[in-house]
C-alpha atoms as a PDB file:
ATOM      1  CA  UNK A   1       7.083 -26.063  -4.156  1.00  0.00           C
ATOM      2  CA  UNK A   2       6.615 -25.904  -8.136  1.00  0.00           C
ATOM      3  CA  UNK A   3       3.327 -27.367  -7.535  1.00  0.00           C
ATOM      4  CA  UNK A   4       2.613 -24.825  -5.206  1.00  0.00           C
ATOM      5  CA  UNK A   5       3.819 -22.358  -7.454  1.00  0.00           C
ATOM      6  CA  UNK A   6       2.012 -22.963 -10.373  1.00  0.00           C
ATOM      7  CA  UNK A   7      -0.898 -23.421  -8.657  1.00  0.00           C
ATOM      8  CA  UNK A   8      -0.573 -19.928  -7.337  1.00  0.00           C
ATOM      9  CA  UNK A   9       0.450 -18.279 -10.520  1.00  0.00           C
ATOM     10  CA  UNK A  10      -3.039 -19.530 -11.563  1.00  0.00           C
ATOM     11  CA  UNK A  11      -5.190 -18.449  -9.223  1.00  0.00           C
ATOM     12  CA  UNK A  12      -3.460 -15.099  -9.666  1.00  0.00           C
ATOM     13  CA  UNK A  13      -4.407 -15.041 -13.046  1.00  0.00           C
ATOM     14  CA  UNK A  14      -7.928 -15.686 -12.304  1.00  0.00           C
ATOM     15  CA  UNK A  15      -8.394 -13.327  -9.862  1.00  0.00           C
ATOM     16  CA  UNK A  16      -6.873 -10.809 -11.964  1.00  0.00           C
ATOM     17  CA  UNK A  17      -9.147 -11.725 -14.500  1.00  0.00           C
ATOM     18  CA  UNK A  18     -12.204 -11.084 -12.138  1.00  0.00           C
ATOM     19  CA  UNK A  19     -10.596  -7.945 -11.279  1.00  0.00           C
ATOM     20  CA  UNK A  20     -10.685  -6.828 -14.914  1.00  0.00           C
ATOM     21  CA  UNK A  21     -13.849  -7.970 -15.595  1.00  0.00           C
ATOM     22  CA  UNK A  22     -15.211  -6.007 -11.982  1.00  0.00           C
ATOM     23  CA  UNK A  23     -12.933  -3.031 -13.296  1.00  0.00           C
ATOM     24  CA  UNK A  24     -14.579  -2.792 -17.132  1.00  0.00           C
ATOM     25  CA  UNK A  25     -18.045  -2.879 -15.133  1.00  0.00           C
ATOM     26  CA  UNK A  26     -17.003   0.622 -13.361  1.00  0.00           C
ATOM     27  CA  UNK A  27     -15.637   2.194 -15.577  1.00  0.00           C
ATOM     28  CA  UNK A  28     -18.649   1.566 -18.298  1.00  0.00           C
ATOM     29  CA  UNK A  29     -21.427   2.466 -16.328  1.00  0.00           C
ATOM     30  CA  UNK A  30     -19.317   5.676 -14.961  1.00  0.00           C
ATOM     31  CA  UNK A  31     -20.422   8.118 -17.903  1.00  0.00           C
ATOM     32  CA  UNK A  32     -19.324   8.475 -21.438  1.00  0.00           C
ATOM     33  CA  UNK A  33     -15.854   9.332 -21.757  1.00  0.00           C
ATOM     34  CA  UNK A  34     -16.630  10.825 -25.566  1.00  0.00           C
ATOM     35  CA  UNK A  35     -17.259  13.600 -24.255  1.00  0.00           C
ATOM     36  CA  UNK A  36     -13.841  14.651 -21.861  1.00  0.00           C
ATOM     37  CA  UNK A  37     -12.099  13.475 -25.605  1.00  0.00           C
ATOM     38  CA  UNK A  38     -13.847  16.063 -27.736  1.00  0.00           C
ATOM     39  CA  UNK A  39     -13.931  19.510 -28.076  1.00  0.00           C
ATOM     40  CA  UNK A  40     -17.186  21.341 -25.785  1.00  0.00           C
ATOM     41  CA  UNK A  41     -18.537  22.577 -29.345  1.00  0.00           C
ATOM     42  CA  UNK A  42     -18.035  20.054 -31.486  1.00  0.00           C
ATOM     43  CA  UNK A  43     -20.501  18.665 -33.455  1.00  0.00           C
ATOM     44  CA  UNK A  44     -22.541  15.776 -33.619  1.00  0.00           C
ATOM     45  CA  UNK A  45     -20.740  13.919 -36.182  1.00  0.00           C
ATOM     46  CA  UNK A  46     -17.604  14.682 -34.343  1.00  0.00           C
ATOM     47  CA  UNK A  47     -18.556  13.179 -31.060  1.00  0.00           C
ATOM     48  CA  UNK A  48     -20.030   9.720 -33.435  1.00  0.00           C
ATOM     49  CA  UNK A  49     -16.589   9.815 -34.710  1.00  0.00           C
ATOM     50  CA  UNK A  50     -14.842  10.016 -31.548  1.00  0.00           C
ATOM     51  CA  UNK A  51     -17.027   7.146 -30.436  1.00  0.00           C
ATOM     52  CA  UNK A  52     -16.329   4.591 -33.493  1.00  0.00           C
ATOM     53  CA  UNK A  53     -12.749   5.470 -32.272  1.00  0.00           C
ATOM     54  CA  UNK A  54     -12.718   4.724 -29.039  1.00  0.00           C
ATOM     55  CA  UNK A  55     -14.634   1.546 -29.918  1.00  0.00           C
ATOM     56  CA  UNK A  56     -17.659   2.475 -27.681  1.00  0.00           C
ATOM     57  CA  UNK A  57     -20.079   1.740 -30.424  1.00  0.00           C
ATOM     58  CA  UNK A  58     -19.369  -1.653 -29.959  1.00  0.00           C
ATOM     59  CA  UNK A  59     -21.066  -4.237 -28.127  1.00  0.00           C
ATOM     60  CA  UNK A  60     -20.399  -4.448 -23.951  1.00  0.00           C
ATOM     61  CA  UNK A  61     -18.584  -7.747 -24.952  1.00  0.00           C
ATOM     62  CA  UNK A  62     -16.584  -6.091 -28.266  1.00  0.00           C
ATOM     63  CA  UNK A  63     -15.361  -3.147 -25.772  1.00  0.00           C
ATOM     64  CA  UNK A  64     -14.269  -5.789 -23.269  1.00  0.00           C
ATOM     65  CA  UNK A  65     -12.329  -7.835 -25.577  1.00  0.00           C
ATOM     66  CA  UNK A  66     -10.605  -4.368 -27.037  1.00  0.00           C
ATOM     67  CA  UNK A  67      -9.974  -3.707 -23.381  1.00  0.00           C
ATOM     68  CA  UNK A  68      -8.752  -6.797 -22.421  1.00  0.00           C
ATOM     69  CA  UNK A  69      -6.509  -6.957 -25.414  1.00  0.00           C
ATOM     70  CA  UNK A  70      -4.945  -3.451 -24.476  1.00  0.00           C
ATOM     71  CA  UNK A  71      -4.537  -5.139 -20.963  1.00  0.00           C
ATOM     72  CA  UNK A  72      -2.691  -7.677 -21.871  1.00  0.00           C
ATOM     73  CA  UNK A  73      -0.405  -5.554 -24.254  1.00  0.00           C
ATOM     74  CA  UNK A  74       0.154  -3.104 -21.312  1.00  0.00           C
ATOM     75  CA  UNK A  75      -1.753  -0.299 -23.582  1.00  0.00           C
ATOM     76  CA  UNK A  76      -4.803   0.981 -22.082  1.00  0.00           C
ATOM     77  CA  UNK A  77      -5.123   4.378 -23.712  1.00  0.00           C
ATOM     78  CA  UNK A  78      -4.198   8.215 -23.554  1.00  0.00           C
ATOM     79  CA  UNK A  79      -4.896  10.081 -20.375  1.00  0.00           C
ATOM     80  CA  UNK A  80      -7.733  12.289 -21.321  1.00  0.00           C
ATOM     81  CA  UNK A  81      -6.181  15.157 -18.826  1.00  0.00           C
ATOM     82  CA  UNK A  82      -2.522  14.982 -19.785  1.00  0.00           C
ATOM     83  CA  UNK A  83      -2.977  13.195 -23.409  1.00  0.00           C
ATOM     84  CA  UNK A  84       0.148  10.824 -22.172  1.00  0.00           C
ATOM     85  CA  UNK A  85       0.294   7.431 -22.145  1.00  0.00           C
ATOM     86  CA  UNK A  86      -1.922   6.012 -19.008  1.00  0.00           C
ATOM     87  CA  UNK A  87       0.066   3.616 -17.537  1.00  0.00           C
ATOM     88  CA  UNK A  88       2.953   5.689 -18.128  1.00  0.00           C
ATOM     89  CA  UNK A  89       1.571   8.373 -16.191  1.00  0.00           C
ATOM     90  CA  UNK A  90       1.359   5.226 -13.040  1.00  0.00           C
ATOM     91  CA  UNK A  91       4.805   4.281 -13.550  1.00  0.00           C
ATOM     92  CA  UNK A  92       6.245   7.656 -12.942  1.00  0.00           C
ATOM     93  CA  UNK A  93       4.094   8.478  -9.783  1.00  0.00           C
ATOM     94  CA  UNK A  94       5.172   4.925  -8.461  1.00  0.00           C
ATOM     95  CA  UNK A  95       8.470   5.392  -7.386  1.00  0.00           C
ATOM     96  CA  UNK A  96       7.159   8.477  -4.720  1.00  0.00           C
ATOM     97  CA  UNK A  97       4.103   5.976  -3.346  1.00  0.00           C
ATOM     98  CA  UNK A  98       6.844   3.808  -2.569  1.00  0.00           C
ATOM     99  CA  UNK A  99       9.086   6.096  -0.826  1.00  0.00           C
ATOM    100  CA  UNK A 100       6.650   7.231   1.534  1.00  0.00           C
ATOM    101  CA  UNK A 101       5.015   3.707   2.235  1.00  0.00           C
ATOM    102  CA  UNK A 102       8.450   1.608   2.601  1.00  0.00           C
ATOM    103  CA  UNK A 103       9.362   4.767   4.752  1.00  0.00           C
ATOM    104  CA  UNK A 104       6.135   4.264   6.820  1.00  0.00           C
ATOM    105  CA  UNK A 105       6.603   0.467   6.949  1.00  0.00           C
ATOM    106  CA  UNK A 106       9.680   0.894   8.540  1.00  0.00           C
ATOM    107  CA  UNK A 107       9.340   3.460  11.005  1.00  0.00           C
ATOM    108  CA  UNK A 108       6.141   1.096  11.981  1.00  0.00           C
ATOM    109  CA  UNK A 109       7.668  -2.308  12.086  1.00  0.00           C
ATOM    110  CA  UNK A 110      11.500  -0.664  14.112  1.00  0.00           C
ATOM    111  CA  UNK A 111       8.811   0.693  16.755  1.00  0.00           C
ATOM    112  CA  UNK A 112       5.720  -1.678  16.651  1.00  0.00           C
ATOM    113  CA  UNK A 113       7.752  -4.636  17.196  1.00  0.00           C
ATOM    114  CA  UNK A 114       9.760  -4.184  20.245  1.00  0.00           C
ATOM    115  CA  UNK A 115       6.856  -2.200  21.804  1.00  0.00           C
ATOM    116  CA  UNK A 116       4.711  -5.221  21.139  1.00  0.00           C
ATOM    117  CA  UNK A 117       6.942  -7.810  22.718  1.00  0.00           C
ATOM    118  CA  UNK A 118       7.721  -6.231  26.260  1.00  0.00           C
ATOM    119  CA  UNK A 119       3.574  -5.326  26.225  1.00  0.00           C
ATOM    120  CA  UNK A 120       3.140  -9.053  25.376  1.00  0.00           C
ATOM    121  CA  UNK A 121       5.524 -10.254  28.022  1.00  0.00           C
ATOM    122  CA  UNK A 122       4.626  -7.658  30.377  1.00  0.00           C
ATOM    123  CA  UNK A 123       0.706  -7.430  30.453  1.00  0.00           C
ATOM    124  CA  UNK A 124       0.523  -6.164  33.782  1.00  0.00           C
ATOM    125  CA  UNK A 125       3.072  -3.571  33.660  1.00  0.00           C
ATOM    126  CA  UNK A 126       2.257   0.378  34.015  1.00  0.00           C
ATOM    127  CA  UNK A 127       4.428   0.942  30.845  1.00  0.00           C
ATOM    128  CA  UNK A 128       2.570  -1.893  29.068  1.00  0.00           C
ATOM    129  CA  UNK A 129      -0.433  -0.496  29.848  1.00  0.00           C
ATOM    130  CA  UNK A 130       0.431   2.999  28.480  1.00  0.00           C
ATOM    131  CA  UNK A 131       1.405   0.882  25.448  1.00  0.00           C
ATOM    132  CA  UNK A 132      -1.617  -0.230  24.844  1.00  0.00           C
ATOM    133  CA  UNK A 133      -3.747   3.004  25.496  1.00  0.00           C
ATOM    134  CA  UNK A 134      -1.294   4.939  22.729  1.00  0.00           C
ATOM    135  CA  UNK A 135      -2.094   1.890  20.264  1.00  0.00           C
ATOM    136  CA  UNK A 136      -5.491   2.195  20.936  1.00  0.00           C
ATOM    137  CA  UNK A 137      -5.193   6.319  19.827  1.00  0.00           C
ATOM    138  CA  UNK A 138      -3.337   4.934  16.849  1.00  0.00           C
ATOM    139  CA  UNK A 139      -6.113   2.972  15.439  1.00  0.00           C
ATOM    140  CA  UNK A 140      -8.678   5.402  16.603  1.00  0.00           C
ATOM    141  CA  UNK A 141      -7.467   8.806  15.171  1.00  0.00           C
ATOM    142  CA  UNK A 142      -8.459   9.212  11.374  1.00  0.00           C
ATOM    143  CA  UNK A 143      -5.309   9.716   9.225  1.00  0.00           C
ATOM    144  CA  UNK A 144      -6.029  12.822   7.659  1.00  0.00           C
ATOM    145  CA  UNK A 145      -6.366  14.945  11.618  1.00  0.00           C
ATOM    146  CA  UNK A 146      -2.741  13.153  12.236  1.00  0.00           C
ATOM    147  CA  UNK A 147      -1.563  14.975   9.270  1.00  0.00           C
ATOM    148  CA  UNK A 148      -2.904  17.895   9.516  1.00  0.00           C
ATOM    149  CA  UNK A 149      -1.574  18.006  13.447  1.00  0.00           C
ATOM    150  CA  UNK A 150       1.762  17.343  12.186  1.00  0.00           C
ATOM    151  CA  UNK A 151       1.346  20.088   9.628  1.00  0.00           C
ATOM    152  CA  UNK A 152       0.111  22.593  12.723  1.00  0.00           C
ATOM    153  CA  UNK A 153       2.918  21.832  14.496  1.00  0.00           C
ATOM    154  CA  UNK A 154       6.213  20.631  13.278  1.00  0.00           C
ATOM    155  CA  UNK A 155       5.879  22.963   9.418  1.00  0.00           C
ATOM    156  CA  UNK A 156       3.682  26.004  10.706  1.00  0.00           C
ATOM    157  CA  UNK A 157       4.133  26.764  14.611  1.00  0.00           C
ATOM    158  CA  UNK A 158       8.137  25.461  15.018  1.00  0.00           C
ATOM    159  CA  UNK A 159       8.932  25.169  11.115  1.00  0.00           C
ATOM    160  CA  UNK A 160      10.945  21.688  11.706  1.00  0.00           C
ATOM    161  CA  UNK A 161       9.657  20.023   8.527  1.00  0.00           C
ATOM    162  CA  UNK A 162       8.159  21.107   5.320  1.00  0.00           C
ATOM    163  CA  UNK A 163       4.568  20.671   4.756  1.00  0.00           C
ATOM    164  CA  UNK A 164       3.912  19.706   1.254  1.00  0.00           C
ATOM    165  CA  UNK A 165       5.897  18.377  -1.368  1.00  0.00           C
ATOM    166  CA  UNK A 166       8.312  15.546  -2.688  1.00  0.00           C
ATOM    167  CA  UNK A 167      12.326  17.675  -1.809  1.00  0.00           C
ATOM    168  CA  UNK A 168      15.195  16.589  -4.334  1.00  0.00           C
ATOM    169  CA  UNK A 169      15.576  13.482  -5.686  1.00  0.00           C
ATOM    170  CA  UNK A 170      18.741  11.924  -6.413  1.00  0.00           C
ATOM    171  CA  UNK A 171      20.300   8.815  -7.580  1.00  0.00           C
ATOM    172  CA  UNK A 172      20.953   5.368  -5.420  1.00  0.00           C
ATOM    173  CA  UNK A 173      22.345   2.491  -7.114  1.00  0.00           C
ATOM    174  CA  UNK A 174      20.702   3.988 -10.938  1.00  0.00           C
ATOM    175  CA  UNK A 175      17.649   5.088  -8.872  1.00  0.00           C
ATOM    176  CA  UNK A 176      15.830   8.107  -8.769  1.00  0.00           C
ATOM    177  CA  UNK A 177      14.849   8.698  -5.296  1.00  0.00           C
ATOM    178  CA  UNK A 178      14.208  11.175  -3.429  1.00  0.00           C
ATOM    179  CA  UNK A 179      15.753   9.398  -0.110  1.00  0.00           C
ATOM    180  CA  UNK A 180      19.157   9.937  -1.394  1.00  0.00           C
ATOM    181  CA  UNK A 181      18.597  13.302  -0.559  1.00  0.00           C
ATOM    182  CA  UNK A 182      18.589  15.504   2.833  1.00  0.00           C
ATOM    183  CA  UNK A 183      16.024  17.424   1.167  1.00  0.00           C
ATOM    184  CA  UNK A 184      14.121  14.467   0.310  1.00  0.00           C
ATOM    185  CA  UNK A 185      14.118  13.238   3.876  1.00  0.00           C
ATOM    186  CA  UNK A 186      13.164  16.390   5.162  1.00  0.00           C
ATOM    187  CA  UNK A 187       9.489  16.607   3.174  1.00  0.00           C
ATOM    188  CA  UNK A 188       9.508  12.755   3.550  1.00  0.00           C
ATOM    189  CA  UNK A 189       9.346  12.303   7.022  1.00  0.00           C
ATOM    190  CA  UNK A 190       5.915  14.169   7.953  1.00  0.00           C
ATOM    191  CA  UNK A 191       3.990  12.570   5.384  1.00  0.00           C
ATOM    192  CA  UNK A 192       5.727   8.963   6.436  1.00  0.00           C
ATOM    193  CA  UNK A 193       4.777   9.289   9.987  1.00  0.00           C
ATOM    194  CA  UNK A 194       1.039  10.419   9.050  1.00  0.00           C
ATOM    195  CA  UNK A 195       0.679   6.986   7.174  1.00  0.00           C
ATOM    196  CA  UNK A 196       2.551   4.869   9.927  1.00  0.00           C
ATOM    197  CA  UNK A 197       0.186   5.522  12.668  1.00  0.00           C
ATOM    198  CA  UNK A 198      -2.361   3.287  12.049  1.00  0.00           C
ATOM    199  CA  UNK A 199      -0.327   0.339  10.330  1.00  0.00           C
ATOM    200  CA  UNK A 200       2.319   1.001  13.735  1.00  0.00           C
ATOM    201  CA  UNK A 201      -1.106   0.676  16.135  1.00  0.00           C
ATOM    202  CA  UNK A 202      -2.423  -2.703  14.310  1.00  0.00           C
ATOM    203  CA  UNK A 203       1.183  -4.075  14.114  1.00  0.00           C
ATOM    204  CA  UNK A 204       1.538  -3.586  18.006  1.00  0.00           C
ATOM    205  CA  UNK A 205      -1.564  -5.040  18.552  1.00  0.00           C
ATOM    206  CA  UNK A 206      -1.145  -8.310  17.216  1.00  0.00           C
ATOM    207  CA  UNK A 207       2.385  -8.375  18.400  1.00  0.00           C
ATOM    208  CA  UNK A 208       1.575  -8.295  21.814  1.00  0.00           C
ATOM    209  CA  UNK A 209      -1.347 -10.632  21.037  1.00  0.00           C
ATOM    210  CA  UNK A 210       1.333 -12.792  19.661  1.00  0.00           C
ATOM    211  CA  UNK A 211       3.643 -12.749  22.486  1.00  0.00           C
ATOM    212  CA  UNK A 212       1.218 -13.592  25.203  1.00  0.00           C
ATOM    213  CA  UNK A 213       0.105 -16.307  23.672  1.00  0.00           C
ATOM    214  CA  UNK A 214       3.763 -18.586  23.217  1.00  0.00           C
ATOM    215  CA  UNK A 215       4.991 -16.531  26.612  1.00  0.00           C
ATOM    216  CA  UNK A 216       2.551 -19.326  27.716  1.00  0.00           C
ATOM    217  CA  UNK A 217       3.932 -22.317  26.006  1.00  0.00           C
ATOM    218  CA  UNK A 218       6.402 -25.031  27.373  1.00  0.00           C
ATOM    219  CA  UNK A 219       9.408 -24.400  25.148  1.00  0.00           C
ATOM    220  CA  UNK A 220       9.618 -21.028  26.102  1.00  0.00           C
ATOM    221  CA  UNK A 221       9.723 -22.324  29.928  1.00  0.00           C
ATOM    222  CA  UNK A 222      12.214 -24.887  29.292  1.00  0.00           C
ATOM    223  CA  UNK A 223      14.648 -22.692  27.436  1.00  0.00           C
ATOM    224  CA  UNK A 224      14.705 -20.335  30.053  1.00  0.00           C
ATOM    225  CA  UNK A 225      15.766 -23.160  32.414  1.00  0.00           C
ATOM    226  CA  UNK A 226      18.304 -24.236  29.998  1.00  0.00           C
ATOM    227  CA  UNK A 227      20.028 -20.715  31.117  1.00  0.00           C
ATOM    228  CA  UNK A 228      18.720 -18.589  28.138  1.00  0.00           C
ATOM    229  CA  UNK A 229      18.278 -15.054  28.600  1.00  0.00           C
ATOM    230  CA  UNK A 230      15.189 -13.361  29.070  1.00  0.00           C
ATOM    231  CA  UNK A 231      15.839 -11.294  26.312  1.00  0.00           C
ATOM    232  CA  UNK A 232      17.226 -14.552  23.861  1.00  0.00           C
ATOM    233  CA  UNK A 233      13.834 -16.366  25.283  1.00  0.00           C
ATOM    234  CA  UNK A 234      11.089 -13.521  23.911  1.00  0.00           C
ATOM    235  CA  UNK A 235      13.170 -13.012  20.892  1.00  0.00           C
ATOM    236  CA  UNK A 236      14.686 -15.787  19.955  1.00  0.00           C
ATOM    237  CA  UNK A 237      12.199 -18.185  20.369  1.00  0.00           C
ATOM    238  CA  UNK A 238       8.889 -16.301  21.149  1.00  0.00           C
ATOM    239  CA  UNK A 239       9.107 -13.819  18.796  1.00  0.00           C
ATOM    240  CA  UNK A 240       9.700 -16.439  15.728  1.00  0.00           C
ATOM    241  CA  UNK A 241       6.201 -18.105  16.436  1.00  0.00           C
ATOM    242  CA  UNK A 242       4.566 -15.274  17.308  1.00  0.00           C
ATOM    243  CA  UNK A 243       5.727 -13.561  13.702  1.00  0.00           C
ATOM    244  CA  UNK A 244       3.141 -15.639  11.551  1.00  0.00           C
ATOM    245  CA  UNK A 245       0.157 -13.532  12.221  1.00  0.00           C
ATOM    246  CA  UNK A 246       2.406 -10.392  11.986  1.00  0.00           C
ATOM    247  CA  UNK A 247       3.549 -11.071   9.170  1.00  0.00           C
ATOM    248  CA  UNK A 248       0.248 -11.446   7.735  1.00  0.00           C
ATOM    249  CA  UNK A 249      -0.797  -8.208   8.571  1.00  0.00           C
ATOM    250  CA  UNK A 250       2.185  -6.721   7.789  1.00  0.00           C
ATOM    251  CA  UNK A 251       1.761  -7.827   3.996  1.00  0.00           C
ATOM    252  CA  UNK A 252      -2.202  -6.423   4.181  1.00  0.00           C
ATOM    253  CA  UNK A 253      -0.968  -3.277   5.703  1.00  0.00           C
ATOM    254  CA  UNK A 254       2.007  -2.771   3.171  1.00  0.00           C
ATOM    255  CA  UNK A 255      -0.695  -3.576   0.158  1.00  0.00           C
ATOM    256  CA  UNK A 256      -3.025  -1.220   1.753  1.00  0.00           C
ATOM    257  CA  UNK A 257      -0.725   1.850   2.233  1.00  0.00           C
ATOM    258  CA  UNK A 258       0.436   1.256  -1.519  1.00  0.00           C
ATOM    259  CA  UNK A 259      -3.239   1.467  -2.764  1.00  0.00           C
ATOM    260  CA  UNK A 260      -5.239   4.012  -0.089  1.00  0.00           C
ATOM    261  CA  UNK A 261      -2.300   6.323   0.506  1.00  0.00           C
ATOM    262  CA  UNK A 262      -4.055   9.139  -1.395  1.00  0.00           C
ATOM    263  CA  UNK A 263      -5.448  11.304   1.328  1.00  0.00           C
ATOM    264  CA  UNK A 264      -2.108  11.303   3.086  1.00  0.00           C
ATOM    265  CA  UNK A 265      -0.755  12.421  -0.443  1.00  0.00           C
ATOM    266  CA  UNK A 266      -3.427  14.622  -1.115  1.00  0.00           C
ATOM    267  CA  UNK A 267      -2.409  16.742   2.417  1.00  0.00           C
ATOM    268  CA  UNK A 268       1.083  16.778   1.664  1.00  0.00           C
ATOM    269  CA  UNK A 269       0.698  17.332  -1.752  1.00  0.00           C
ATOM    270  CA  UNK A 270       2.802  14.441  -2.166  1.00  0.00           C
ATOM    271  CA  UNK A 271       3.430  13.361  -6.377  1.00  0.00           C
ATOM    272  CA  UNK A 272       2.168  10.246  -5.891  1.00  0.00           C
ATOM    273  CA  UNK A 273       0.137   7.499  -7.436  1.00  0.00           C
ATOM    274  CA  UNK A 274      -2.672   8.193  -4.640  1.00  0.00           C
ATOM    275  CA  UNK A 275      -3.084  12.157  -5.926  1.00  0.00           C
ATOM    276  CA  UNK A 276      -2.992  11.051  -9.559  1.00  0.00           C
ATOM    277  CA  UNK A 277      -5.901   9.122  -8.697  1.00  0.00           C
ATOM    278  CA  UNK A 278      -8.095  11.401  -6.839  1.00  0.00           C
ATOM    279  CA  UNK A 279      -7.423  14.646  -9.763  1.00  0.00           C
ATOM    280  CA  UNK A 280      -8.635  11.455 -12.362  1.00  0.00           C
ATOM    281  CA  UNK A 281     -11.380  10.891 -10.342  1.00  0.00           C
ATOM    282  CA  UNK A 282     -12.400  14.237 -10.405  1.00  0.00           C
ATOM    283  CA  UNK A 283     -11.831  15.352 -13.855  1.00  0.00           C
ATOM    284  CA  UNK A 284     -13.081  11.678 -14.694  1.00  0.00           C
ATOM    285  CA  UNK A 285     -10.231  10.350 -16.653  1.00  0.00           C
ATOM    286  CA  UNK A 286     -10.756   6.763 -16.953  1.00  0.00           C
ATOM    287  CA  UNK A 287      -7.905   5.461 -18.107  1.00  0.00           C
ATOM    288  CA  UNK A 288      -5.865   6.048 -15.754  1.00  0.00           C
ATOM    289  CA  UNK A 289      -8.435   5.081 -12.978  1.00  0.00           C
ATOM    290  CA  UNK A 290      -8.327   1.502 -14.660  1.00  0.00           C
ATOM    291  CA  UNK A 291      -4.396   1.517 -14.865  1.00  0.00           C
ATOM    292  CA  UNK A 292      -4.099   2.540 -10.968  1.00  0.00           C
ATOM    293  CA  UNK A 293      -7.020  -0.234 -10.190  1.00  0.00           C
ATOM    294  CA  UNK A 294      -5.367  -3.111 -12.034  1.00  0.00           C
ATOM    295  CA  UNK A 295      -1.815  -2.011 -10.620  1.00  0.00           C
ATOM    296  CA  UNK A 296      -3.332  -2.145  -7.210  1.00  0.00           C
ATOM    297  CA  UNK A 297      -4.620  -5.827  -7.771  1.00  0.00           C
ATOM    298  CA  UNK A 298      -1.634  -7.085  -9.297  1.00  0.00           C
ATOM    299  CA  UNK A 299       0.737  -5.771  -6.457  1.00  0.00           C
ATOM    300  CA  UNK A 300      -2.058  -7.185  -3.405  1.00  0.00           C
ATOM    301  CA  UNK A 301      -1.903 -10.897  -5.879  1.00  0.00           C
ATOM    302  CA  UNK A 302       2.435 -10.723  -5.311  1.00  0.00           C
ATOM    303  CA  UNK A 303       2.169  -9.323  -2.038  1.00  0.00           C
ATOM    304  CA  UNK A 304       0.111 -12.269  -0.778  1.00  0.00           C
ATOM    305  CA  UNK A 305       2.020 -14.967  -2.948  1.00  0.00           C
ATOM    306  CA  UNK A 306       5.238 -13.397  -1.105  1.00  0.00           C
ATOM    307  CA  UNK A 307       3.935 -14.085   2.437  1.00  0.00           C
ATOM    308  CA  UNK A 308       2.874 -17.324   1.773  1.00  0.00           C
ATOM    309  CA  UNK A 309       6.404 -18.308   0.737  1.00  0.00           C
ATOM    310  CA  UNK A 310       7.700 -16.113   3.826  1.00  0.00           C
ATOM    311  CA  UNK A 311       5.778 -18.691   5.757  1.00  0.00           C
ATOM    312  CA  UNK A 312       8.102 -21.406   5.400  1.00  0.00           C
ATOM    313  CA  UNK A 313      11.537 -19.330   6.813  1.00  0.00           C
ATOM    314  CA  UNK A 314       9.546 -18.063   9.385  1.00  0.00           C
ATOM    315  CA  UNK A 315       8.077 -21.263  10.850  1.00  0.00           C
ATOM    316  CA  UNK A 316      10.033 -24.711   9.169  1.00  0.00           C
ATOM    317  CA  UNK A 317       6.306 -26.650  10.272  1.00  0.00           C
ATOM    318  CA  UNK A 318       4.444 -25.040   7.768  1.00  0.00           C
ATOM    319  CA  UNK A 319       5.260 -26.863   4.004  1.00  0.00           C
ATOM    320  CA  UNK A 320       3.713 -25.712   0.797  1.00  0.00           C
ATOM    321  CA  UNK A 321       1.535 -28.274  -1.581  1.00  0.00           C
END
């Protein structure tokens, strides 16, 4: 396992180091970020100036060493927008990404997974069927329509939920959350269910993909005739061995939502890490574009060293080198 571990820890560090490398390459040939720093008249001497400061009269491999150097000190500039502290500016949209993903995660994996395992059991079903065609909606419908339908709907035509915003944010355990909060719930739960479609669809999917496959196998046969319950037989024992590719997606999905949940936070006008990101994109403020990218990387690296340690409860078979 330490093996394992450190062998991990290094690969991380090299892909992060690709990804920083991949991210300085963007963000260079993007424009020249003198001129979102300086004034709109200032002078020619002024914008030289700003330059020497910024270090962009350097070499490409001088500005990526400066870069790199901020990296690794956790300093990579002053928002040009909001003249704060990049990577601050992350840190406090974080905590509302991850309220509306974990949200999403869970309404998806509570209803994906039993839905998946009767389909899987039940192939030839009616219900299963039916199953199957909604999942297939799931995946198909763009995220953005599902929104905006909810929007139609449940905030404008029977005024159930809000449509926009983050509600009131209270405190759990010395956390500021919104979910400690009936109001927080309230503007949460339209915006959650937008970004669990999809993930729910996919989870379902390969659930019931799962499930047909060990239905078939001889263990699950024999424990039925040891007197096990049909209902101890698909979850008990089927559902374990069929959890391996779930769980695999699951992590994907979970780093996916936390990175590409910015259209669903751009219809909710949800104060997110995803909105931050499109308003830098359009005002071009690059450092916190590079923050947000090398955030993303670092929490898909954990995510995916998580899983493959999950492996090993899940399934005692697989062992880790």
């Amino acid at each position: 396992m330490f093996a394992f571990t450190v062998r991990r820890l290094v690969q991380t560090l090299v892909v992060l180091w690709a990804v920083s490398v991949i991210v300085f390459l963007m963000t260079t040939f993007t424009g020249d970020p003198v001129f979102m720093v300086v004034p709109i008249d200032a002078t020619q001497a002024e914008i030289e100036q700003a330059r020497r400061i910024l270090g962009l009269d350097q070499t490409l491999l001088v500005q990526y060493g400066i870069f790199l150097k901020g990296l690794l000190q956790g300093d990579l500039g002053l928002s040009y927008v909001f003249r704060q502290p990049a990577f601050s500016l992350i840190l406090e949209r974080l905590p509302a990404t991850m309220e509306i993903v974990l949200v999403a995660m869970g309404i998806a994996t509570v209803v994906a997974i039993p839905l998946g395992v009767y389909a899987g059991a039940n192939p030839g079903k009616p219900l299963s069927r039916l199953i199957m065609s909604g999942s297939l909606l799931g995946v198909s419908l763009p995220g953005f329509w599902v929104g905006m339908m909810l929007i139609w709907v449940l905030a404008v035509e029977y005024r159930i939920f809000p449509s926009s915003g983050r509600g009131a944010v209270g405190t759990i355990f010395g956390i500021e959350t919104s979910l400690a909060t009936w109001s927080g719930w309230q503007h949460i739960v339209l915006p959650a269910v937008t970004l669990s479609v999809g993930t729910l669809a996919i989870l379902l999917r390969i659930t019931r993909a799962g499930m047909m496959e060990v239905t078939r196998q001889d263990y699950m046969k024999f424990a039925r005739a040891k007197g096990a319950s049909r209902a101890q037989v698909l979850y008990g024992h089927g559902l374990r061995n069929a959890l391996i590719p779930v769980v695999t997606i699951f992590g994907l999905q979970l780093g996916d939502l936390i990175a590409f949940a910015t259209i669903t936070e751009t219809i909710f006008a949800w104060p997110g890490m995803g909105k931050l990101l499109i308003d830098s994109i359009y005002r071009a403020d690059r450092p916190v574009i590079v923050v947000y990218l090398m955030l993303v990387a670092l929490i898909f690296v954990v995510i995916n060293f998580v899983i493959d340690v999950l492996y090993t409860f899940i399934d005692p078979r697989i062992t880790v080198r």
